[in-house]
PDB file of N, CA and C in Angstrom:
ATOM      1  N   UNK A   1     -54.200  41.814-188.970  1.00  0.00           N
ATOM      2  CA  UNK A   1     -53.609  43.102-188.683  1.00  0.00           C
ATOM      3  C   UNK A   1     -52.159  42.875-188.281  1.00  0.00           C
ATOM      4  N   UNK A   2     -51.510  43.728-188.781  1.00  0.00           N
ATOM      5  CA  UNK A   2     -50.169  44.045-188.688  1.00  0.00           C
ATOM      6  C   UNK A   2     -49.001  44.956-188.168  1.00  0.00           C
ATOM      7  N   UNK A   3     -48.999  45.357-186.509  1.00  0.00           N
ATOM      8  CA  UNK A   3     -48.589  45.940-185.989  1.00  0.00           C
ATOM      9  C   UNK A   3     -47.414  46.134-185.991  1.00  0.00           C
ATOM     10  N   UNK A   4     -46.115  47.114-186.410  1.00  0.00           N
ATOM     11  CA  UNK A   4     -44.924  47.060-185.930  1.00  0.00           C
ATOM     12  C   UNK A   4     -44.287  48.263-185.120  1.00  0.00           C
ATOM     13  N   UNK A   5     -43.697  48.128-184.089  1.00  0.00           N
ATOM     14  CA  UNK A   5     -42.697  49.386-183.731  1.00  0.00           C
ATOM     15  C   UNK A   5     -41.555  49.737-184.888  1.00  0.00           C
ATOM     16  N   UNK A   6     -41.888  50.947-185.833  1.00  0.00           N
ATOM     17  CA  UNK A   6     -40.596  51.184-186.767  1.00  0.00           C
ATOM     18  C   UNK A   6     -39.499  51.981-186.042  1.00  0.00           C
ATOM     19  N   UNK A   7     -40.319  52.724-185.193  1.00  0.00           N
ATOM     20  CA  UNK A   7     -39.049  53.036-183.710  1.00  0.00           C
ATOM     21  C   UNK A   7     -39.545  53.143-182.734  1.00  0.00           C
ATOM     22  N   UNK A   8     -38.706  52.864-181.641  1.00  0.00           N
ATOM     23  CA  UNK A   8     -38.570  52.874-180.734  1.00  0.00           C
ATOM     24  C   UNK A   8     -37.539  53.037-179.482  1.00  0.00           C
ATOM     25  N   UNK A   9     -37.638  54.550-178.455  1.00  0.00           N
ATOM     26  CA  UNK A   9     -36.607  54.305-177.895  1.00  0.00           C
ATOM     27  C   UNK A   9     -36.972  55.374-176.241  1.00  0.00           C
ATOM     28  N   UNK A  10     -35.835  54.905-175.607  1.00  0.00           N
ATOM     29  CA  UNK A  10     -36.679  55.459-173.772  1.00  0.00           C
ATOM     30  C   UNK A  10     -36.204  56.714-173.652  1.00  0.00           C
ATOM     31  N   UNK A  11     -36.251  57.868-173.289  1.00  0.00           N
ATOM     32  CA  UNK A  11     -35.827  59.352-173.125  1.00  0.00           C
ATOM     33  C   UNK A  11     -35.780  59.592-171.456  1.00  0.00           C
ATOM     34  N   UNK A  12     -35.467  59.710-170.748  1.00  0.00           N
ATOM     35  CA  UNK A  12     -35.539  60.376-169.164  1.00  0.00           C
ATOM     36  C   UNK A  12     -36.494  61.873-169.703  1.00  0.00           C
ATOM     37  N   UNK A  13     -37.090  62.199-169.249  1.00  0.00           N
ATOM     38  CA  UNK A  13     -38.730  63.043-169.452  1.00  0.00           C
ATOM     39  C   UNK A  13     -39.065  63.410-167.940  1.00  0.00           C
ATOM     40  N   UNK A  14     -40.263  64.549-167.796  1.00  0.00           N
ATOM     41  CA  UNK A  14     -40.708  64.597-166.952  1.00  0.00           C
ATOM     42  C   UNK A  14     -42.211  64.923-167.775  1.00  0.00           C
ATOM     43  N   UNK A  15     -42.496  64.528-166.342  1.00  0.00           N
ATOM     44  CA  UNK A  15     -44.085  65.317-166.633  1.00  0.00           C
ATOM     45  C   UNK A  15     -45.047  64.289-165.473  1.00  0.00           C
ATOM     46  N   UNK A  16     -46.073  64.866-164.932  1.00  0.00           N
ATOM     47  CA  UNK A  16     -47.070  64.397-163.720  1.00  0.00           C
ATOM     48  C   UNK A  16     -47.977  64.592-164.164  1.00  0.00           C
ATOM     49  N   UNK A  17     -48.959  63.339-163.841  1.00  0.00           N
ATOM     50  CA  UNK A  17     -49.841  62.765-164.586  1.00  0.00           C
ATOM     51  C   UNK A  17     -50.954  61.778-163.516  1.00  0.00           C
ATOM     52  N   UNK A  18     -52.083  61.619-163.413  1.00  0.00           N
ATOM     53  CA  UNK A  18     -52.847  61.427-162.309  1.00  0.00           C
ATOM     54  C   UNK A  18     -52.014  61.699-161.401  1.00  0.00           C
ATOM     55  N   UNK A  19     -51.733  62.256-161.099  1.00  0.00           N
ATOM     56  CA  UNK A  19     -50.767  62.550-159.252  1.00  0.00           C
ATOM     57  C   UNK A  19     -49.840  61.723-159.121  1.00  0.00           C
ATOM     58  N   UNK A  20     -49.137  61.298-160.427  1.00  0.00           N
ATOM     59  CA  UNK A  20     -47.992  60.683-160.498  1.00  0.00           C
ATOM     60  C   UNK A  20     -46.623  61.168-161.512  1.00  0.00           C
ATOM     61  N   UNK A  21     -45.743  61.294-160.233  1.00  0.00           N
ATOM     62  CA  UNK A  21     -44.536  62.084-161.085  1.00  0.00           C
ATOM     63  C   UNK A  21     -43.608  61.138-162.499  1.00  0.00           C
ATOM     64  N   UNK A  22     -43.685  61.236-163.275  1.00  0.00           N
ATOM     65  CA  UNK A  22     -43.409  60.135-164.092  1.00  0.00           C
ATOM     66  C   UNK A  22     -41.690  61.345-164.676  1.00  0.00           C
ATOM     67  N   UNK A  23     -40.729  60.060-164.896  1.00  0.00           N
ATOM     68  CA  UNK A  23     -39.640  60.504-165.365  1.00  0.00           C
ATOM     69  C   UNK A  23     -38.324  60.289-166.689  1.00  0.00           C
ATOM     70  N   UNK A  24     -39.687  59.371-166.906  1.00  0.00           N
ATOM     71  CA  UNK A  24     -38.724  58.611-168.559  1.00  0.00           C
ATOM     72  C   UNK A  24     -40.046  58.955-169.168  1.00  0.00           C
ATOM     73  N   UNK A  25     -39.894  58.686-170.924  1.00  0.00           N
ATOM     74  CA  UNK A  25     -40.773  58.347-171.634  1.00  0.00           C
ATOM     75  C   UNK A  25     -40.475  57.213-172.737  1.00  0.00           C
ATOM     76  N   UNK A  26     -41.342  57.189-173.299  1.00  0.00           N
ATOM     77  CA  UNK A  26     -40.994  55.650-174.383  1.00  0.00           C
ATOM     78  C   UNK A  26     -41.681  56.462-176.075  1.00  0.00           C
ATOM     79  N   UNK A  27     -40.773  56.469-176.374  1.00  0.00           N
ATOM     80  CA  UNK A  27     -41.285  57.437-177.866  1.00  0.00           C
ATOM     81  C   UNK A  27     -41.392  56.374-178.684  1.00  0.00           C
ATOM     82  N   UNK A  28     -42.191  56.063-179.585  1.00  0.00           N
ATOM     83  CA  UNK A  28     -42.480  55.020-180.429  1.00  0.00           C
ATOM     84  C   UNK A  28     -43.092  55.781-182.050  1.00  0.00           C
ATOM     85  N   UNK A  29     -42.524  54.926-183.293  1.00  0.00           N
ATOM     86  CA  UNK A  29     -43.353  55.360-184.243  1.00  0.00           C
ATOM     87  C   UNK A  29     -43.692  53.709-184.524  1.00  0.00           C
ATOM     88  N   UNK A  30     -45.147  53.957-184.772  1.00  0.00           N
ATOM     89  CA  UNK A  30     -46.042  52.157-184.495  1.00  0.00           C
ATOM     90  C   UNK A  30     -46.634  52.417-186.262  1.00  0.00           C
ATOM     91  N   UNK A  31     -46.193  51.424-186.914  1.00  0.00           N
ATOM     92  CA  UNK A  31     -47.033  51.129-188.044  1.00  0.00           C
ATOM     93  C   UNK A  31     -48.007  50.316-188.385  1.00  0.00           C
ATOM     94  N   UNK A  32     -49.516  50.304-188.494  1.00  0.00           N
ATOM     95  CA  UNK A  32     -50.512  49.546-188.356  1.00  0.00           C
ATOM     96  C   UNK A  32     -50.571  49.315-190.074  1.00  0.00           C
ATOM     97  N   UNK A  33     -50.829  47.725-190.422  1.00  0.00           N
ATOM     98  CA  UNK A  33     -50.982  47.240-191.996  1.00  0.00           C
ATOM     99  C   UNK A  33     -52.209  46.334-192.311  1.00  0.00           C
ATOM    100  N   UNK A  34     -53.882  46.779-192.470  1.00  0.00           N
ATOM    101  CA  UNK A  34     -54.652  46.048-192.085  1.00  0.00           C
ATOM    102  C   UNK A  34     -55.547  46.020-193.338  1.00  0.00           C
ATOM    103  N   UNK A  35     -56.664  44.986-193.880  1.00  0.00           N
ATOM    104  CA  UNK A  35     -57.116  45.257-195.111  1.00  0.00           C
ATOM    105  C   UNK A  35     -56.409  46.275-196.283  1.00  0.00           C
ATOM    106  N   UNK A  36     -55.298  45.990-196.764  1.00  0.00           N
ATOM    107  CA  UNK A  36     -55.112  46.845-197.869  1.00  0.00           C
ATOM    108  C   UNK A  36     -54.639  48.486-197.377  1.00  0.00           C
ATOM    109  N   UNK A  37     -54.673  48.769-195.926  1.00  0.00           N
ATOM    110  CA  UNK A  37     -54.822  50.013-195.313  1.00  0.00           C
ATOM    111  C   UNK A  37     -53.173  50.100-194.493  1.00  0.00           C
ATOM    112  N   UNK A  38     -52.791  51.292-194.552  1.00  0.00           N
ATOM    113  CA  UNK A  38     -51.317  51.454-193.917  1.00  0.00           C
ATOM    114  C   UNK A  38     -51.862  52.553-192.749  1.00  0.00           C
ATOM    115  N   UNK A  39     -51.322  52.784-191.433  1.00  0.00           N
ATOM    116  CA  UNK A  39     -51.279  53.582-190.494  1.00  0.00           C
ATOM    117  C   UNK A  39     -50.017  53.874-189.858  1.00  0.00           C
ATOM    118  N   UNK A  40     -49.824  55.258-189.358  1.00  0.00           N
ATOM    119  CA  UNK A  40     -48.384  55.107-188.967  1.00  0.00           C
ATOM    120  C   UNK A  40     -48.965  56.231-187.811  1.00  0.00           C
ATOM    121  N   UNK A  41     -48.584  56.402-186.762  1.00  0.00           N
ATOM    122  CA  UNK A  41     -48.976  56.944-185.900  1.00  0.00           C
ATOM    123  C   UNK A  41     -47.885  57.162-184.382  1.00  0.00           C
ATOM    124  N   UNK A  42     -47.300  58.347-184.395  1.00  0.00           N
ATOM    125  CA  UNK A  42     -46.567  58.478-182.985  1.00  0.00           C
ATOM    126  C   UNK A  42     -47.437  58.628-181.468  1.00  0.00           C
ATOM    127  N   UNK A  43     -46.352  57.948-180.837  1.00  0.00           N
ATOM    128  CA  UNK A  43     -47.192  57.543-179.630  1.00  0.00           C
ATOM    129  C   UNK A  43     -45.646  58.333-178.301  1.00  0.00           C
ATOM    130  N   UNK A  44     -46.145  58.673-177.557  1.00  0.00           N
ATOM    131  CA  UNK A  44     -45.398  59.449-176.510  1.00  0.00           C
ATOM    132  C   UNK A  44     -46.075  58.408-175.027  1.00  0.00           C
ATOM    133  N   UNK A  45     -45.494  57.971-174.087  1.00  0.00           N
ATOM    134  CA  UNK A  45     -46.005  56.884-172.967  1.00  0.00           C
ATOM    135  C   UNK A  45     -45.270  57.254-171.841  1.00  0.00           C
ATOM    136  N   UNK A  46     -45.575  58.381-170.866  1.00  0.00           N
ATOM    137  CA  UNK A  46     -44.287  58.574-169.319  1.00  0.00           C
ATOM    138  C   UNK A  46     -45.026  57.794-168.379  1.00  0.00           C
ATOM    139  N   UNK A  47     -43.570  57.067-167.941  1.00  0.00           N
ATOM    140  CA  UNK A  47     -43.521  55.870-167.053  1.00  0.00           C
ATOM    141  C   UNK A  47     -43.008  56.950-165.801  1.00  0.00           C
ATOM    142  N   UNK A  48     -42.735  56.046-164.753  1.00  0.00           N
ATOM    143  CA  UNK A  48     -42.778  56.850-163.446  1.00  0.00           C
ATOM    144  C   UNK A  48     -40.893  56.414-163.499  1.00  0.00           C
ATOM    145  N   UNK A  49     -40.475  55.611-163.974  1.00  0.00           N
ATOM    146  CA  UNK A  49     -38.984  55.493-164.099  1.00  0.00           C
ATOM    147  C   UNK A  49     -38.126  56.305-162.515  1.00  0.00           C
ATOM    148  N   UNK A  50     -38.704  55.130-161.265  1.00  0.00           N
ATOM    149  CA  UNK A  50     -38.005  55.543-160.264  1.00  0.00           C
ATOM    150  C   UNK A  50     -36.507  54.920-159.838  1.00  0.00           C
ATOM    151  N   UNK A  51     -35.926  54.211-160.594  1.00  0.00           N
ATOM    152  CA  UNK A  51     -34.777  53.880-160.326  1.00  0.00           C
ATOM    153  C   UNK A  51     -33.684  53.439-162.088  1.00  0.00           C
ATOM    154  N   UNK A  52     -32.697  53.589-161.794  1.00  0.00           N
ATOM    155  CA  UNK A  52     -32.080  53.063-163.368  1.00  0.00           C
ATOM    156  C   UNK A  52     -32.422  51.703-164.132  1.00  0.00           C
ATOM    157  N   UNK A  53     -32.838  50.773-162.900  1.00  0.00           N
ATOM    158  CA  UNK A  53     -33.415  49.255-163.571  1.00  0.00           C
ATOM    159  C   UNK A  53     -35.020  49.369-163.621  1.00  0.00           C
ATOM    160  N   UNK A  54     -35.667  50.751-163.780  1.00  0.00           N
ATOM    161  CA  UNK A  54     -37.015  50.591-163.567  1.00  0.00           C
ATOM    162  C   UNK A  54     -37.877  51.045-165.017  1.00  0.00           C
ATOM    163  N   UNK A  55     -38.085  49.673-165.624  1.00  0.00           N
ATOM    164  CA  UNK A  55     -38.660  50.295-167.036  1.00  0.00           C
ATOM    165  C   UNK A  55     -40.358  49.769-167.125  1.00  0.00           C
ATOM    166  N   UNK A  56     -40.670  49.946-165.828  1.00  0.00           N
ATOM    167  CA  UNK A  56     -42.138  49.316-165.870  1.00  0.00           C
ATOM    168  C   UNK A  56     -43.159  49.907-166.333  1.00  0.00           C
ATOM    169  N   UNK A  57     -43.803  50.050-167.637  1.00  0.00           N
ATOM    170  CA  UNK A  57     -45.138  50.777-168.004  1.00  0.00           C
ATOM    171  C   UNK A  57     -45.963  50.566-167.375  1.00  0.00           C
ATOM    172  N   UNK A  58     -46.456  52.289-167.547  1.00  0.00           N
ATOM    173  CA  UNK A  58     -47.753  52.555-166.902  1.00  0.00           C
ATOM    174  C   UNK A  58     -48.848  53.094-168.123  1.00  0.00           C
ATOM    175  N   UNK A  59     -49.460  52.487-168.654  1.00  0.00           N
ATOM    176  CA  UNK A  59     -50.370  52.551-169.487  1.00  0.00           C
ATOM    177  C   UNK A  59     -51.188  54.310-169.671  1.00  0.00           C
ATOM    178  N   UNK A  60     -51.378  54.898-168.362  1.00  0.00           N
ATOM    179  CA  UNK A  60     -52.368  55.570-168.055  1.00  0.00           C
ATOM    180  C   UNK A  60     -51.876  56.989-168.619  1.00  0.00           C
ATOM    181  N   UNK A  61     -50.271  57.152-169.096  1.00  0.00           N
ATOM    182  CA  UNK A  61     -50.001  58.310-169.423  1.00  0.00           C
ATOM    183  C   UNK A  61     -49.319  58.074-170.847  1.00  0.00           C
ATOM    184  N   UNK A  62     -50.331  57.309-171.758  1.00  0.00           N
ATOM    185  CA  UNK A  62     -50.077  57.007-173.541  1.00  0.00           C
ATOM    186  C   UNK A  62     -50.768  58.440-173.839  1.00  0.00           C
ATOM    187  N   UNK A  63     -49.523  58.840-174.526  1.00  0.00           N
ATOM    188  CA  UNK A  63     -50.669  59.832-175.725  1.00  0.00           C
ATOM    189  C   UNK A  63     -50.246  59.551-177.319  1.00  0.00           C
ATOM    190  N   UNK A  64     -51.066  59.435-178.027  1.00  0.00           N
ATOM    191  CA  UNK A  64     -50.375  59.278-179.621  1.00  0.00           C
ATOM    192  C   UNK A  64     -51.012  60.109-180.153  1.00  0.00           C
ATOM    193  N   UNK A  65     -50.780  60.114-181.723  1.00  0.00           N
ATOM    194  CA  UNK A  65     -51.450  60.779-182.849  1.00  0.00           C
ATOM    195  C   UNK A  65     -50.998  60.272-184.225  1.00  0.00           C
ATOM    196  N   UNK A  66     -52.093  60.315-184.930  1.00  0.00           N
ATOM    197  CA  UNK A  66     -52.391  59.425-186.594  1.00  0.00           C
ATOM    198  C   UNK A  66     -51.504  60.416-187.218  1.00  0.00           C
ATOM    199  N   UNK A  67     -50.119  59.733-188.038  1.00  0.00           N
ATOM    200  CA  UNK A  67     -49.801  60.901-188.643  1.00  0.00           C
ATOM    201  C   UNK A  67     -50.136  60.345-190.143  1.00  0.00           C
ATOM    202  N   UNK A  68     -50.371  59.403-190.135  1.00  0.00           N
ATOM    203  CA  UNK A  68     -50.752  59.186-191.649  1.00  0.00           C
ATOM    204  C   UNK A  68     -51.701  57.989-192.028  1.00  0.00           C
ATOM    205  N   UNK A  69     -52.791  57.968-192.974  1.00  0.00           N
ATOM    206  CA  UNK A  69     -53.556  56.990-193.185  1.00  0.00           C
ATOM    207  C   UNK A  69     -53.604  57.071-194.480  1.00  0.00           C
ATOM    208  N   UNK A  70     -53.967  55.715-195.227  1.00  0.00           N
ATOM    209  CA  UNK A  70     -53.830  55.606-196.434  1.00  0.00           C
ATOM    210  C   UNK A  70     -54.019  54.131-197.086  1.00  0.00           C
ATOM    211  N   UNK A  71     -54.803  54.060-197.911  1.00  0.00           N
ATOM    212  CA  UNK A  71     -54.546  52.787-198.548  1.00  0.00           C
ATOM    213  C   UNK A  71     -52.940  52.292-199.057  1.00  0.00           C
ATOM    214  N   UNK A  72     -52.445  51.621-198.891  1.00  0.00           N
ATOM    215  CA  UNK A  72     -51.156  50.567-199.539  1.00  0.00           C
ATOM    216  C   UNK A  72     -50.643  50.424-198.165  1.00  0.00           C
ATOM    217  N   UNK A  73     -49.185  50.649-198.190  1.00  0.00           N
ATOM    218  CA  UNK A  73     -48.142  49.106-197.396  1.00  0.00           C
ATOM    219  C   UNK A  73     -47.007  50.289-197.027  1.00  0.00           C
ATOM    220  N   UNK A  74     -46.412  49.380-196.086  1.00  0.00           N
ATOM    221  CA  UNK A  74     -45.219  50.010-195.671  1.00  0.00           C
ATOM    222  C   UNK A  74     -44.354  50.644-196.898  1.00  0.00           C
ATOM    223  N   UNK A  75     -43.949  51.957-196.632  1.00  0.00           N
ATOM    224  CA  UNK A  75     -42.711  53.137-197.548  1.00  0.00           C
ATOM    225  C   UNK A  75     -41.693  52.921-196.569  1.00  0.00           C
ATOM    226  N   UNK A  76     -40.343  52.266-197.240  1.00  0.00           N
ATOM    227  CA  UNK A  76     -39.512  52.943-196.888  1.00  0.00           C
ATOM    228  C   UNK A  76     -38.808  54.398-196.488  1.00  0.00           C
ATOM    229  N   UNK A  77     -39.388  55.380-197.732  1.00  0.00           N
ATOM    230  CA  UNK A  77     -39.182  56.138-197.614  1.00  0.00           C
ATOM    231  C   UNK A  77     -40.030  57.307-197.020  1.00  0.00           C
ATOM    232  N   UNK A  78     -41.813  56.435-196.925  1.00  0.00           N
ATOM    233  CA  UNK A  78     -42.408  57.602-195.927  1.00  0.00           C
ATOM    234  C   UNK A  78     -42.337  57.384-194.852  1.00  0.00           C
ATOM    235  N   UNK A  79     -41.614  56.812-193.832  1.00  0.00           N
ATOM    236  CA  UNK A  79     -40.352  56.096-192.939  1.00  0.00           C
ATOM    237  C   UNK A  79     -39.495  56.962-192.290  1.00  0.00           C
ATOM    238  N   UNK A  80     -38.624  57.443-193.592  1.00  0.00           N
ATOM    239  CA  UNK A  80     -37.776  57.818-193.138  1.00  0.00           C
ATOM    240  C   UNK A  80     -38.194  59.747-192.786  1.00  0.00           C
ATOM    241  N   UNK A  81     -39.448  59.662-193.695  1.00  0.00           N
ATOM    242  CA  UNK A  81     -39.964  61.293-193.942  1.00  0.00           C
ATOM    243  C   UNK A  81     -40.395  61.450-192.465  1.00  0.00           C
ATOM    244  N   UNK A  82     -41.045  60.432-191.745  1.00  0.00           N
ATOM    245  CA  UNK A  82     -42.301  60.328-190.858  1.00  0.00           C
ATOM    246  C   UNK A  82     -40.966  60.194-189.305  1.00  0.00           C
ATOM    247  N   UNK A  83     -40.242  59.456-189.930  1.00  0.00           N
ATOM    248  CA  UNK A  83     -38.853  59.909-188.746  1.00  0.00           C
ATOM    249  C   UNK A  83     -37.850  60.968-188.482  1.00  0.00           C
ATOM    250  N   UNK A  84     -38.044  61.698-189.270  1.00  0.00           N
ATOM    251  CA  UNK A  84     -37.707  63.325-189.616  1.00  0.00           C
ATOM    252  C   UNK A  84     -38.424  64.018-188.654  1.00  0.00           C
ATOM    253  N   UNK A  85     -39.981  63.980-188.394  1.00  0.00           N
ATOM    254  CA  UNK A  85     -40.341  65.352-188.067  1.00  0.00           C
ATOM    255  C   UNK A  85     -40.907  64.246-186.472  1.00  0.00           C
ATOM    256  N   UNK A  86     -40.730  63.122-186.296  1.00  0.00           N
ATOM    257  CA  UNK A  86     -41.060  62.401-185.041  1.00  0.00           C
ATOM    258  C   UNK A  86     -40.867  63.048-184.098  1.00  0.00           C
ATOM    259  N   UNK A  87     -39.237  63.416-183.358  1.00  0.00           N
ATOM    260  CA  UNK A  87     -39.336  64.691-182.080  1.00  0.00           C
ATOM    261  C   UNK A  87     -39.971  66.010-182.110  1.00  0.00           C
ATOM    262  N   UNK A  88     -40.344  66.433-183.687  1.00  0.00           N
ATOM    263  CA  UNK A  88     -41.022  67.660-183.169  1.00  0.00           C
ATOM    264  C   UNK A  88     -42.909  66.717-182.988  1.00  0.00           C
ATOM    265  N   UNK A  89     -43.072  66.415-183.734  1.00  0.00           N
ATOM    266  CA  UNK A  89     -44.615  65.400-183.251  1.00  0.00           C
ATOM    267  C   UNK A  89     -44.714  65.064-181.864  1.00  0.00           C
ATOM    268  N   UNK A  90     -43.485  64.239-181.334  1.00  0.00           N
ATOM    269  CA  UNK A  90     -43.491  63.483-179.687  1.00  0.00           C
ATOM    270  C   UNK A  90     -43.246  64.813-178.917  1.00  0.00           C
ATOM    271  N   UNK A  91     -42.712  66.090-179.627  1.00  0.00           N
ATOM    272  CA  UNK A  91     -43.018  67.216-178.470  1.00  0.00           C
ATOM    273  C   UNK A  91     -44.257  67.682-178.241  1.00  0.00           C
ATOM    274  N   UNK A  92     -45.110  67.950-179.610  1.00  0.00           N
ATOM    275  CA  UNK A  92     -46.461  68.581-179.830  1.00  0.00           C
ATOM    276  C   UNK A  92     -47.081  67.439-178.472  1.00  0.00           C
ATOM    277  N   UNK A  93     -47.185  65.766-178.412  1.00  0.00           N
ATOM    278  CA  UNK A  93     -47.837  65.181-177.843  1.00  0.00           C
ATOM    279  C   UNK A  93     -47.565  65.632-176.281  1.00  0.00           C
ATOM    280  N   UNK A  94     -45.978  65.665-175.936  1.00  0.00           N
ATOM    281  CA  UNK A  94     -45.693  65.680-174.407  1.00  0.00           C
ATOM    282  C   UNK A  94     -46.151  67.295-173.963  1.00  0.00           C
ATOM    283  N   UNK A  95     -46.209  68.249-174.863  1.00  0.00           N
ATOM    284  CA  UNK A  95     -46.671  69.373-174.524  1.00  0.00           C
ATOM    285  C   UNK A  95     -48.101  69.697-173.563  1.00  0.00           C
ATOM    286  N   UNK A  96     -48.652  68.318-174.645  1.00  0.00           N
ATOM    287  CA  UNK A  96     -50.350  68.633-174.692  1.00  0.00           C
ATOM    288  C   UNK A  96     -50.402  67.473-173.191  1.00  0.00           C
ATOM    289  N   UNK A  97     -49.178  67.175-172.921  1.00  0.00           N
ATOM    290  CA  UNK A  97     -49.281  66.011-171.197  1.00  0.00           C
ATOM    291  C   UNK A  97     -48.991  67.132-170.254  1.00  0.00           C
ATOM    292  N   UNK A  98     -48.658  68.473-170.789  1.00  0.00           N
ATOM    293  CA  UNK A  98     -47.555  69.274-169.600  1.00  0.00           C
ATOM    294  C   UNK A  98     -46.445  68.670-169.352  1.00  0.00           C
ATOM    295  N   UNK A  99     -45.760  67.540-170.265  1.00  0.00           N
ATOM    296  CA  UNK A  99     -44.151  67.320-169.688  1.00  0.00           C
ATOM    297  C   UNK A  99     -43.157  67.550-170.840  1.00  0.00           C
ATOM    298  N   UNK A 100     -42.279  67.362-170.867  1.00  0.00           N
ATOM    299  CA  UNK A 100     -40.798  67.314-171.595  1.00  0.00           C
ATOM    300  C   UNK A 100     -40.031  66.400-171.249  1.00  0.00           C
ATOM    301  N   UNK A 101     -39.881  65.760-172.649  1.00  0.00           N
ATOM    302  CA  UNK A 101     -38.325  64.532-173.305  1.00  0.00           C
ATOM    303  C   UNK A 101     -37.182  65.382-173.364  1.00  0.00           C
ATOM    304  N   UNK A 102     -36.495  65.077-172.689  1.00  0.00           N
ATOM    305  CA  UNK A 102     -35.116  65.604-172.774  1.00  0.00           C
ATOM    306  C   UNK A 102     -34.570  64.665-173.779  1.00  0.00           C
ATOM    307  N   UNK A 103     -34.212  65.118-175.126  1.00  0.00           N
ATOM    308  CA  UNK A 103     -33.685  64.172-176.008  1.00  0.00           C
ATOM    309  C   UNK A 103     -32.380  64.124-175.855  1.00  0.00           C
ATOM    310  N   UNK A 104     -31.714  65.311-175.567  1.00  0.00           N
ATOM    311  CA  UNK A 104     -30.222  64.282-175.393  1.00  0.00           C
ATOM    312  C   UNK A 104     -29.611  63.468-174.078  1.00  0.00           C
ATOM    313  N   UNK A 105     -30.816  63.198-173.431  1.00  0.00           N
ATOM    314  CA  UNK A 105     -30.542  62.070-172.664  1.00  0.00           C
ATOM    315  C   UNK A 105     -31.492  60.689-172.407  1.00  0.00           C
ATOM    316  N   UNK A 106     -30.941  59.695-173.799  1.00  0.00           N
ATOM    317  CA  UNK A 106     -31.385  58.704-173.859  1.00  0.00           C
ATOM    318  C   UNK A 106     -31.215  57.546-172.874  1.00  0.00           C
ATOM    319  N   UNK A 107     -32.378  56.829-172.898  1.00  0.00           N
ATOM    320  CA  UNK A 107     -32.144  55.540-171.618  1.00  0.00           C
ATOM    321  C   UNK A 107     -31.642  54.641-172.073  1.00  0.00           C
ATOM    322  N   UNK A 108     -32.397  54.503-173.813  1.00  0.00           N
ATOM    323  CA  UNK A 108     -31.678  53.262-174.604  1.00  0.00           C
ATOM    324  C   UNK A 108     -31.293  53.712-175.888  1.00  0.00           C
ATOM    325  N   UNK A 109     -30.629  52.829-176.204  1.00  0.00           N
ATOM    326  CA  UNK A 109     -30.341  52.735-178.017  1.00  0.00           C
ATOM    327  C   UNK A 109     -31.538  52.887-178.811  1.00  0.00           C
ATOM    328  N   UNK A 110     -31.927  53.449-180.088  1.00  0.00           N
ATOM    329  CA  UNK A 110     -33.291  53.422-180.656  1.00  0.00           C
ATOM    330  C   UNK A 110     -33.281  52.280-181.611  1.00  0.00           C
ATOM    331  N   UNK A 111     -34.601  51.231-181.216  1.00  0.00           N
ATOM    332  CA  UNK A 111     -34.636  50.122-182.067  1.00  0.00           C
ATOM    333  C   UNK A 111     -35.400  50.460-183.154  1.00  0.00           C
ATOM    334  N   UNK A 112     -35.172  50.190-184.033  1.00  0.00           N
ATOM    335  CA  UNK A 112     -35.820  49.831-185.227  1.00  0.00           C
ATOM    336  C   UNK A 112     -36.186  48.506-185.940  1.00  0.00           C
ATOM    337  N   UNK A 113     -37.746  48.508-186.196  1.00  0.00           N
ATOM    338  CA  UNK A 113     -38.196  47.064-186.824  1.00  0.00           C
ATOM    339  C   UNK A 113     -38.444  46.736-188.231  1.00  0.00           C
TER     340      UNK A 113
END
C-alpha cells in the first residue's frame, strides 16, 4: 500500500471538540494506491494550536471523506479536479465538527507530494 499526502497545509480554525477548544486545522488531500485500486480522500484534523510553535496533533478531532474510488493509479489531472472543489469538501467536513477554517489565514505554505 501506497499512501501519499497530495496536499497538505495548516489553517488557524476553530472549533471544540471533546471539551477541547482546538484552533488550527491540518487540511490534507491523502491518496491511497493499493492492489490495482486508487483512493483519494479529504481529511480535515483540529489541533488545539495553543501557541505559534504549537503544531502538536491530536488525533481525536480527524474527520475525512472518500472522494473517489476506483480501480487504476494516480491522475494528474483528477488531482488537480479533486483540488478544485477540496475547500468546499474540508468545509462540508468542519461543518459536520461545528468549526470553521479560516482560509485566508494560513499557518503554512501548502505542500504538495
Amino acid at each position: 500500500m501506497a499512501t501519499i499526502n497530495v496536499y497538505e497545509q495548516y489553517f488557524k480554525a476553530e472549533c471544540t471538540f471533546n471539551d477541547v477548544e482546538r484552533h488550527a486545522a491540518c487540511v490534507l488531500l491523502i491518496s491511497t494506491s493499493e492492489n490495482g485500486c486508487v483512493k483519494y480522500e479529504v481529511a480535515v484534523n483540529f489541533f488545539p494550536h495553543r501557541s505559534e510553535d504549537d503544531y502538536a496533533i491530536s488525533y481525536d478531532a480527524y474527520f475525512s471523506k472518500v472522494l473517489y474510488e476506483a480501480p487504476g493509479r494516480r491522475s494528474k489531472k483528477r488531482e488537480k479536479e479533486l483540488l478544485d472543489e477540496l475547500s468546499l469538501q474540508a468545509e462540508l467536513l468542519a461543518k459536520e465538527a461545528n468549526g470553521v477554517i479560516f482560509w485566508e489565514q494560513p499557518l503554512t505554505e501548502a505542500r504538495m507530494g
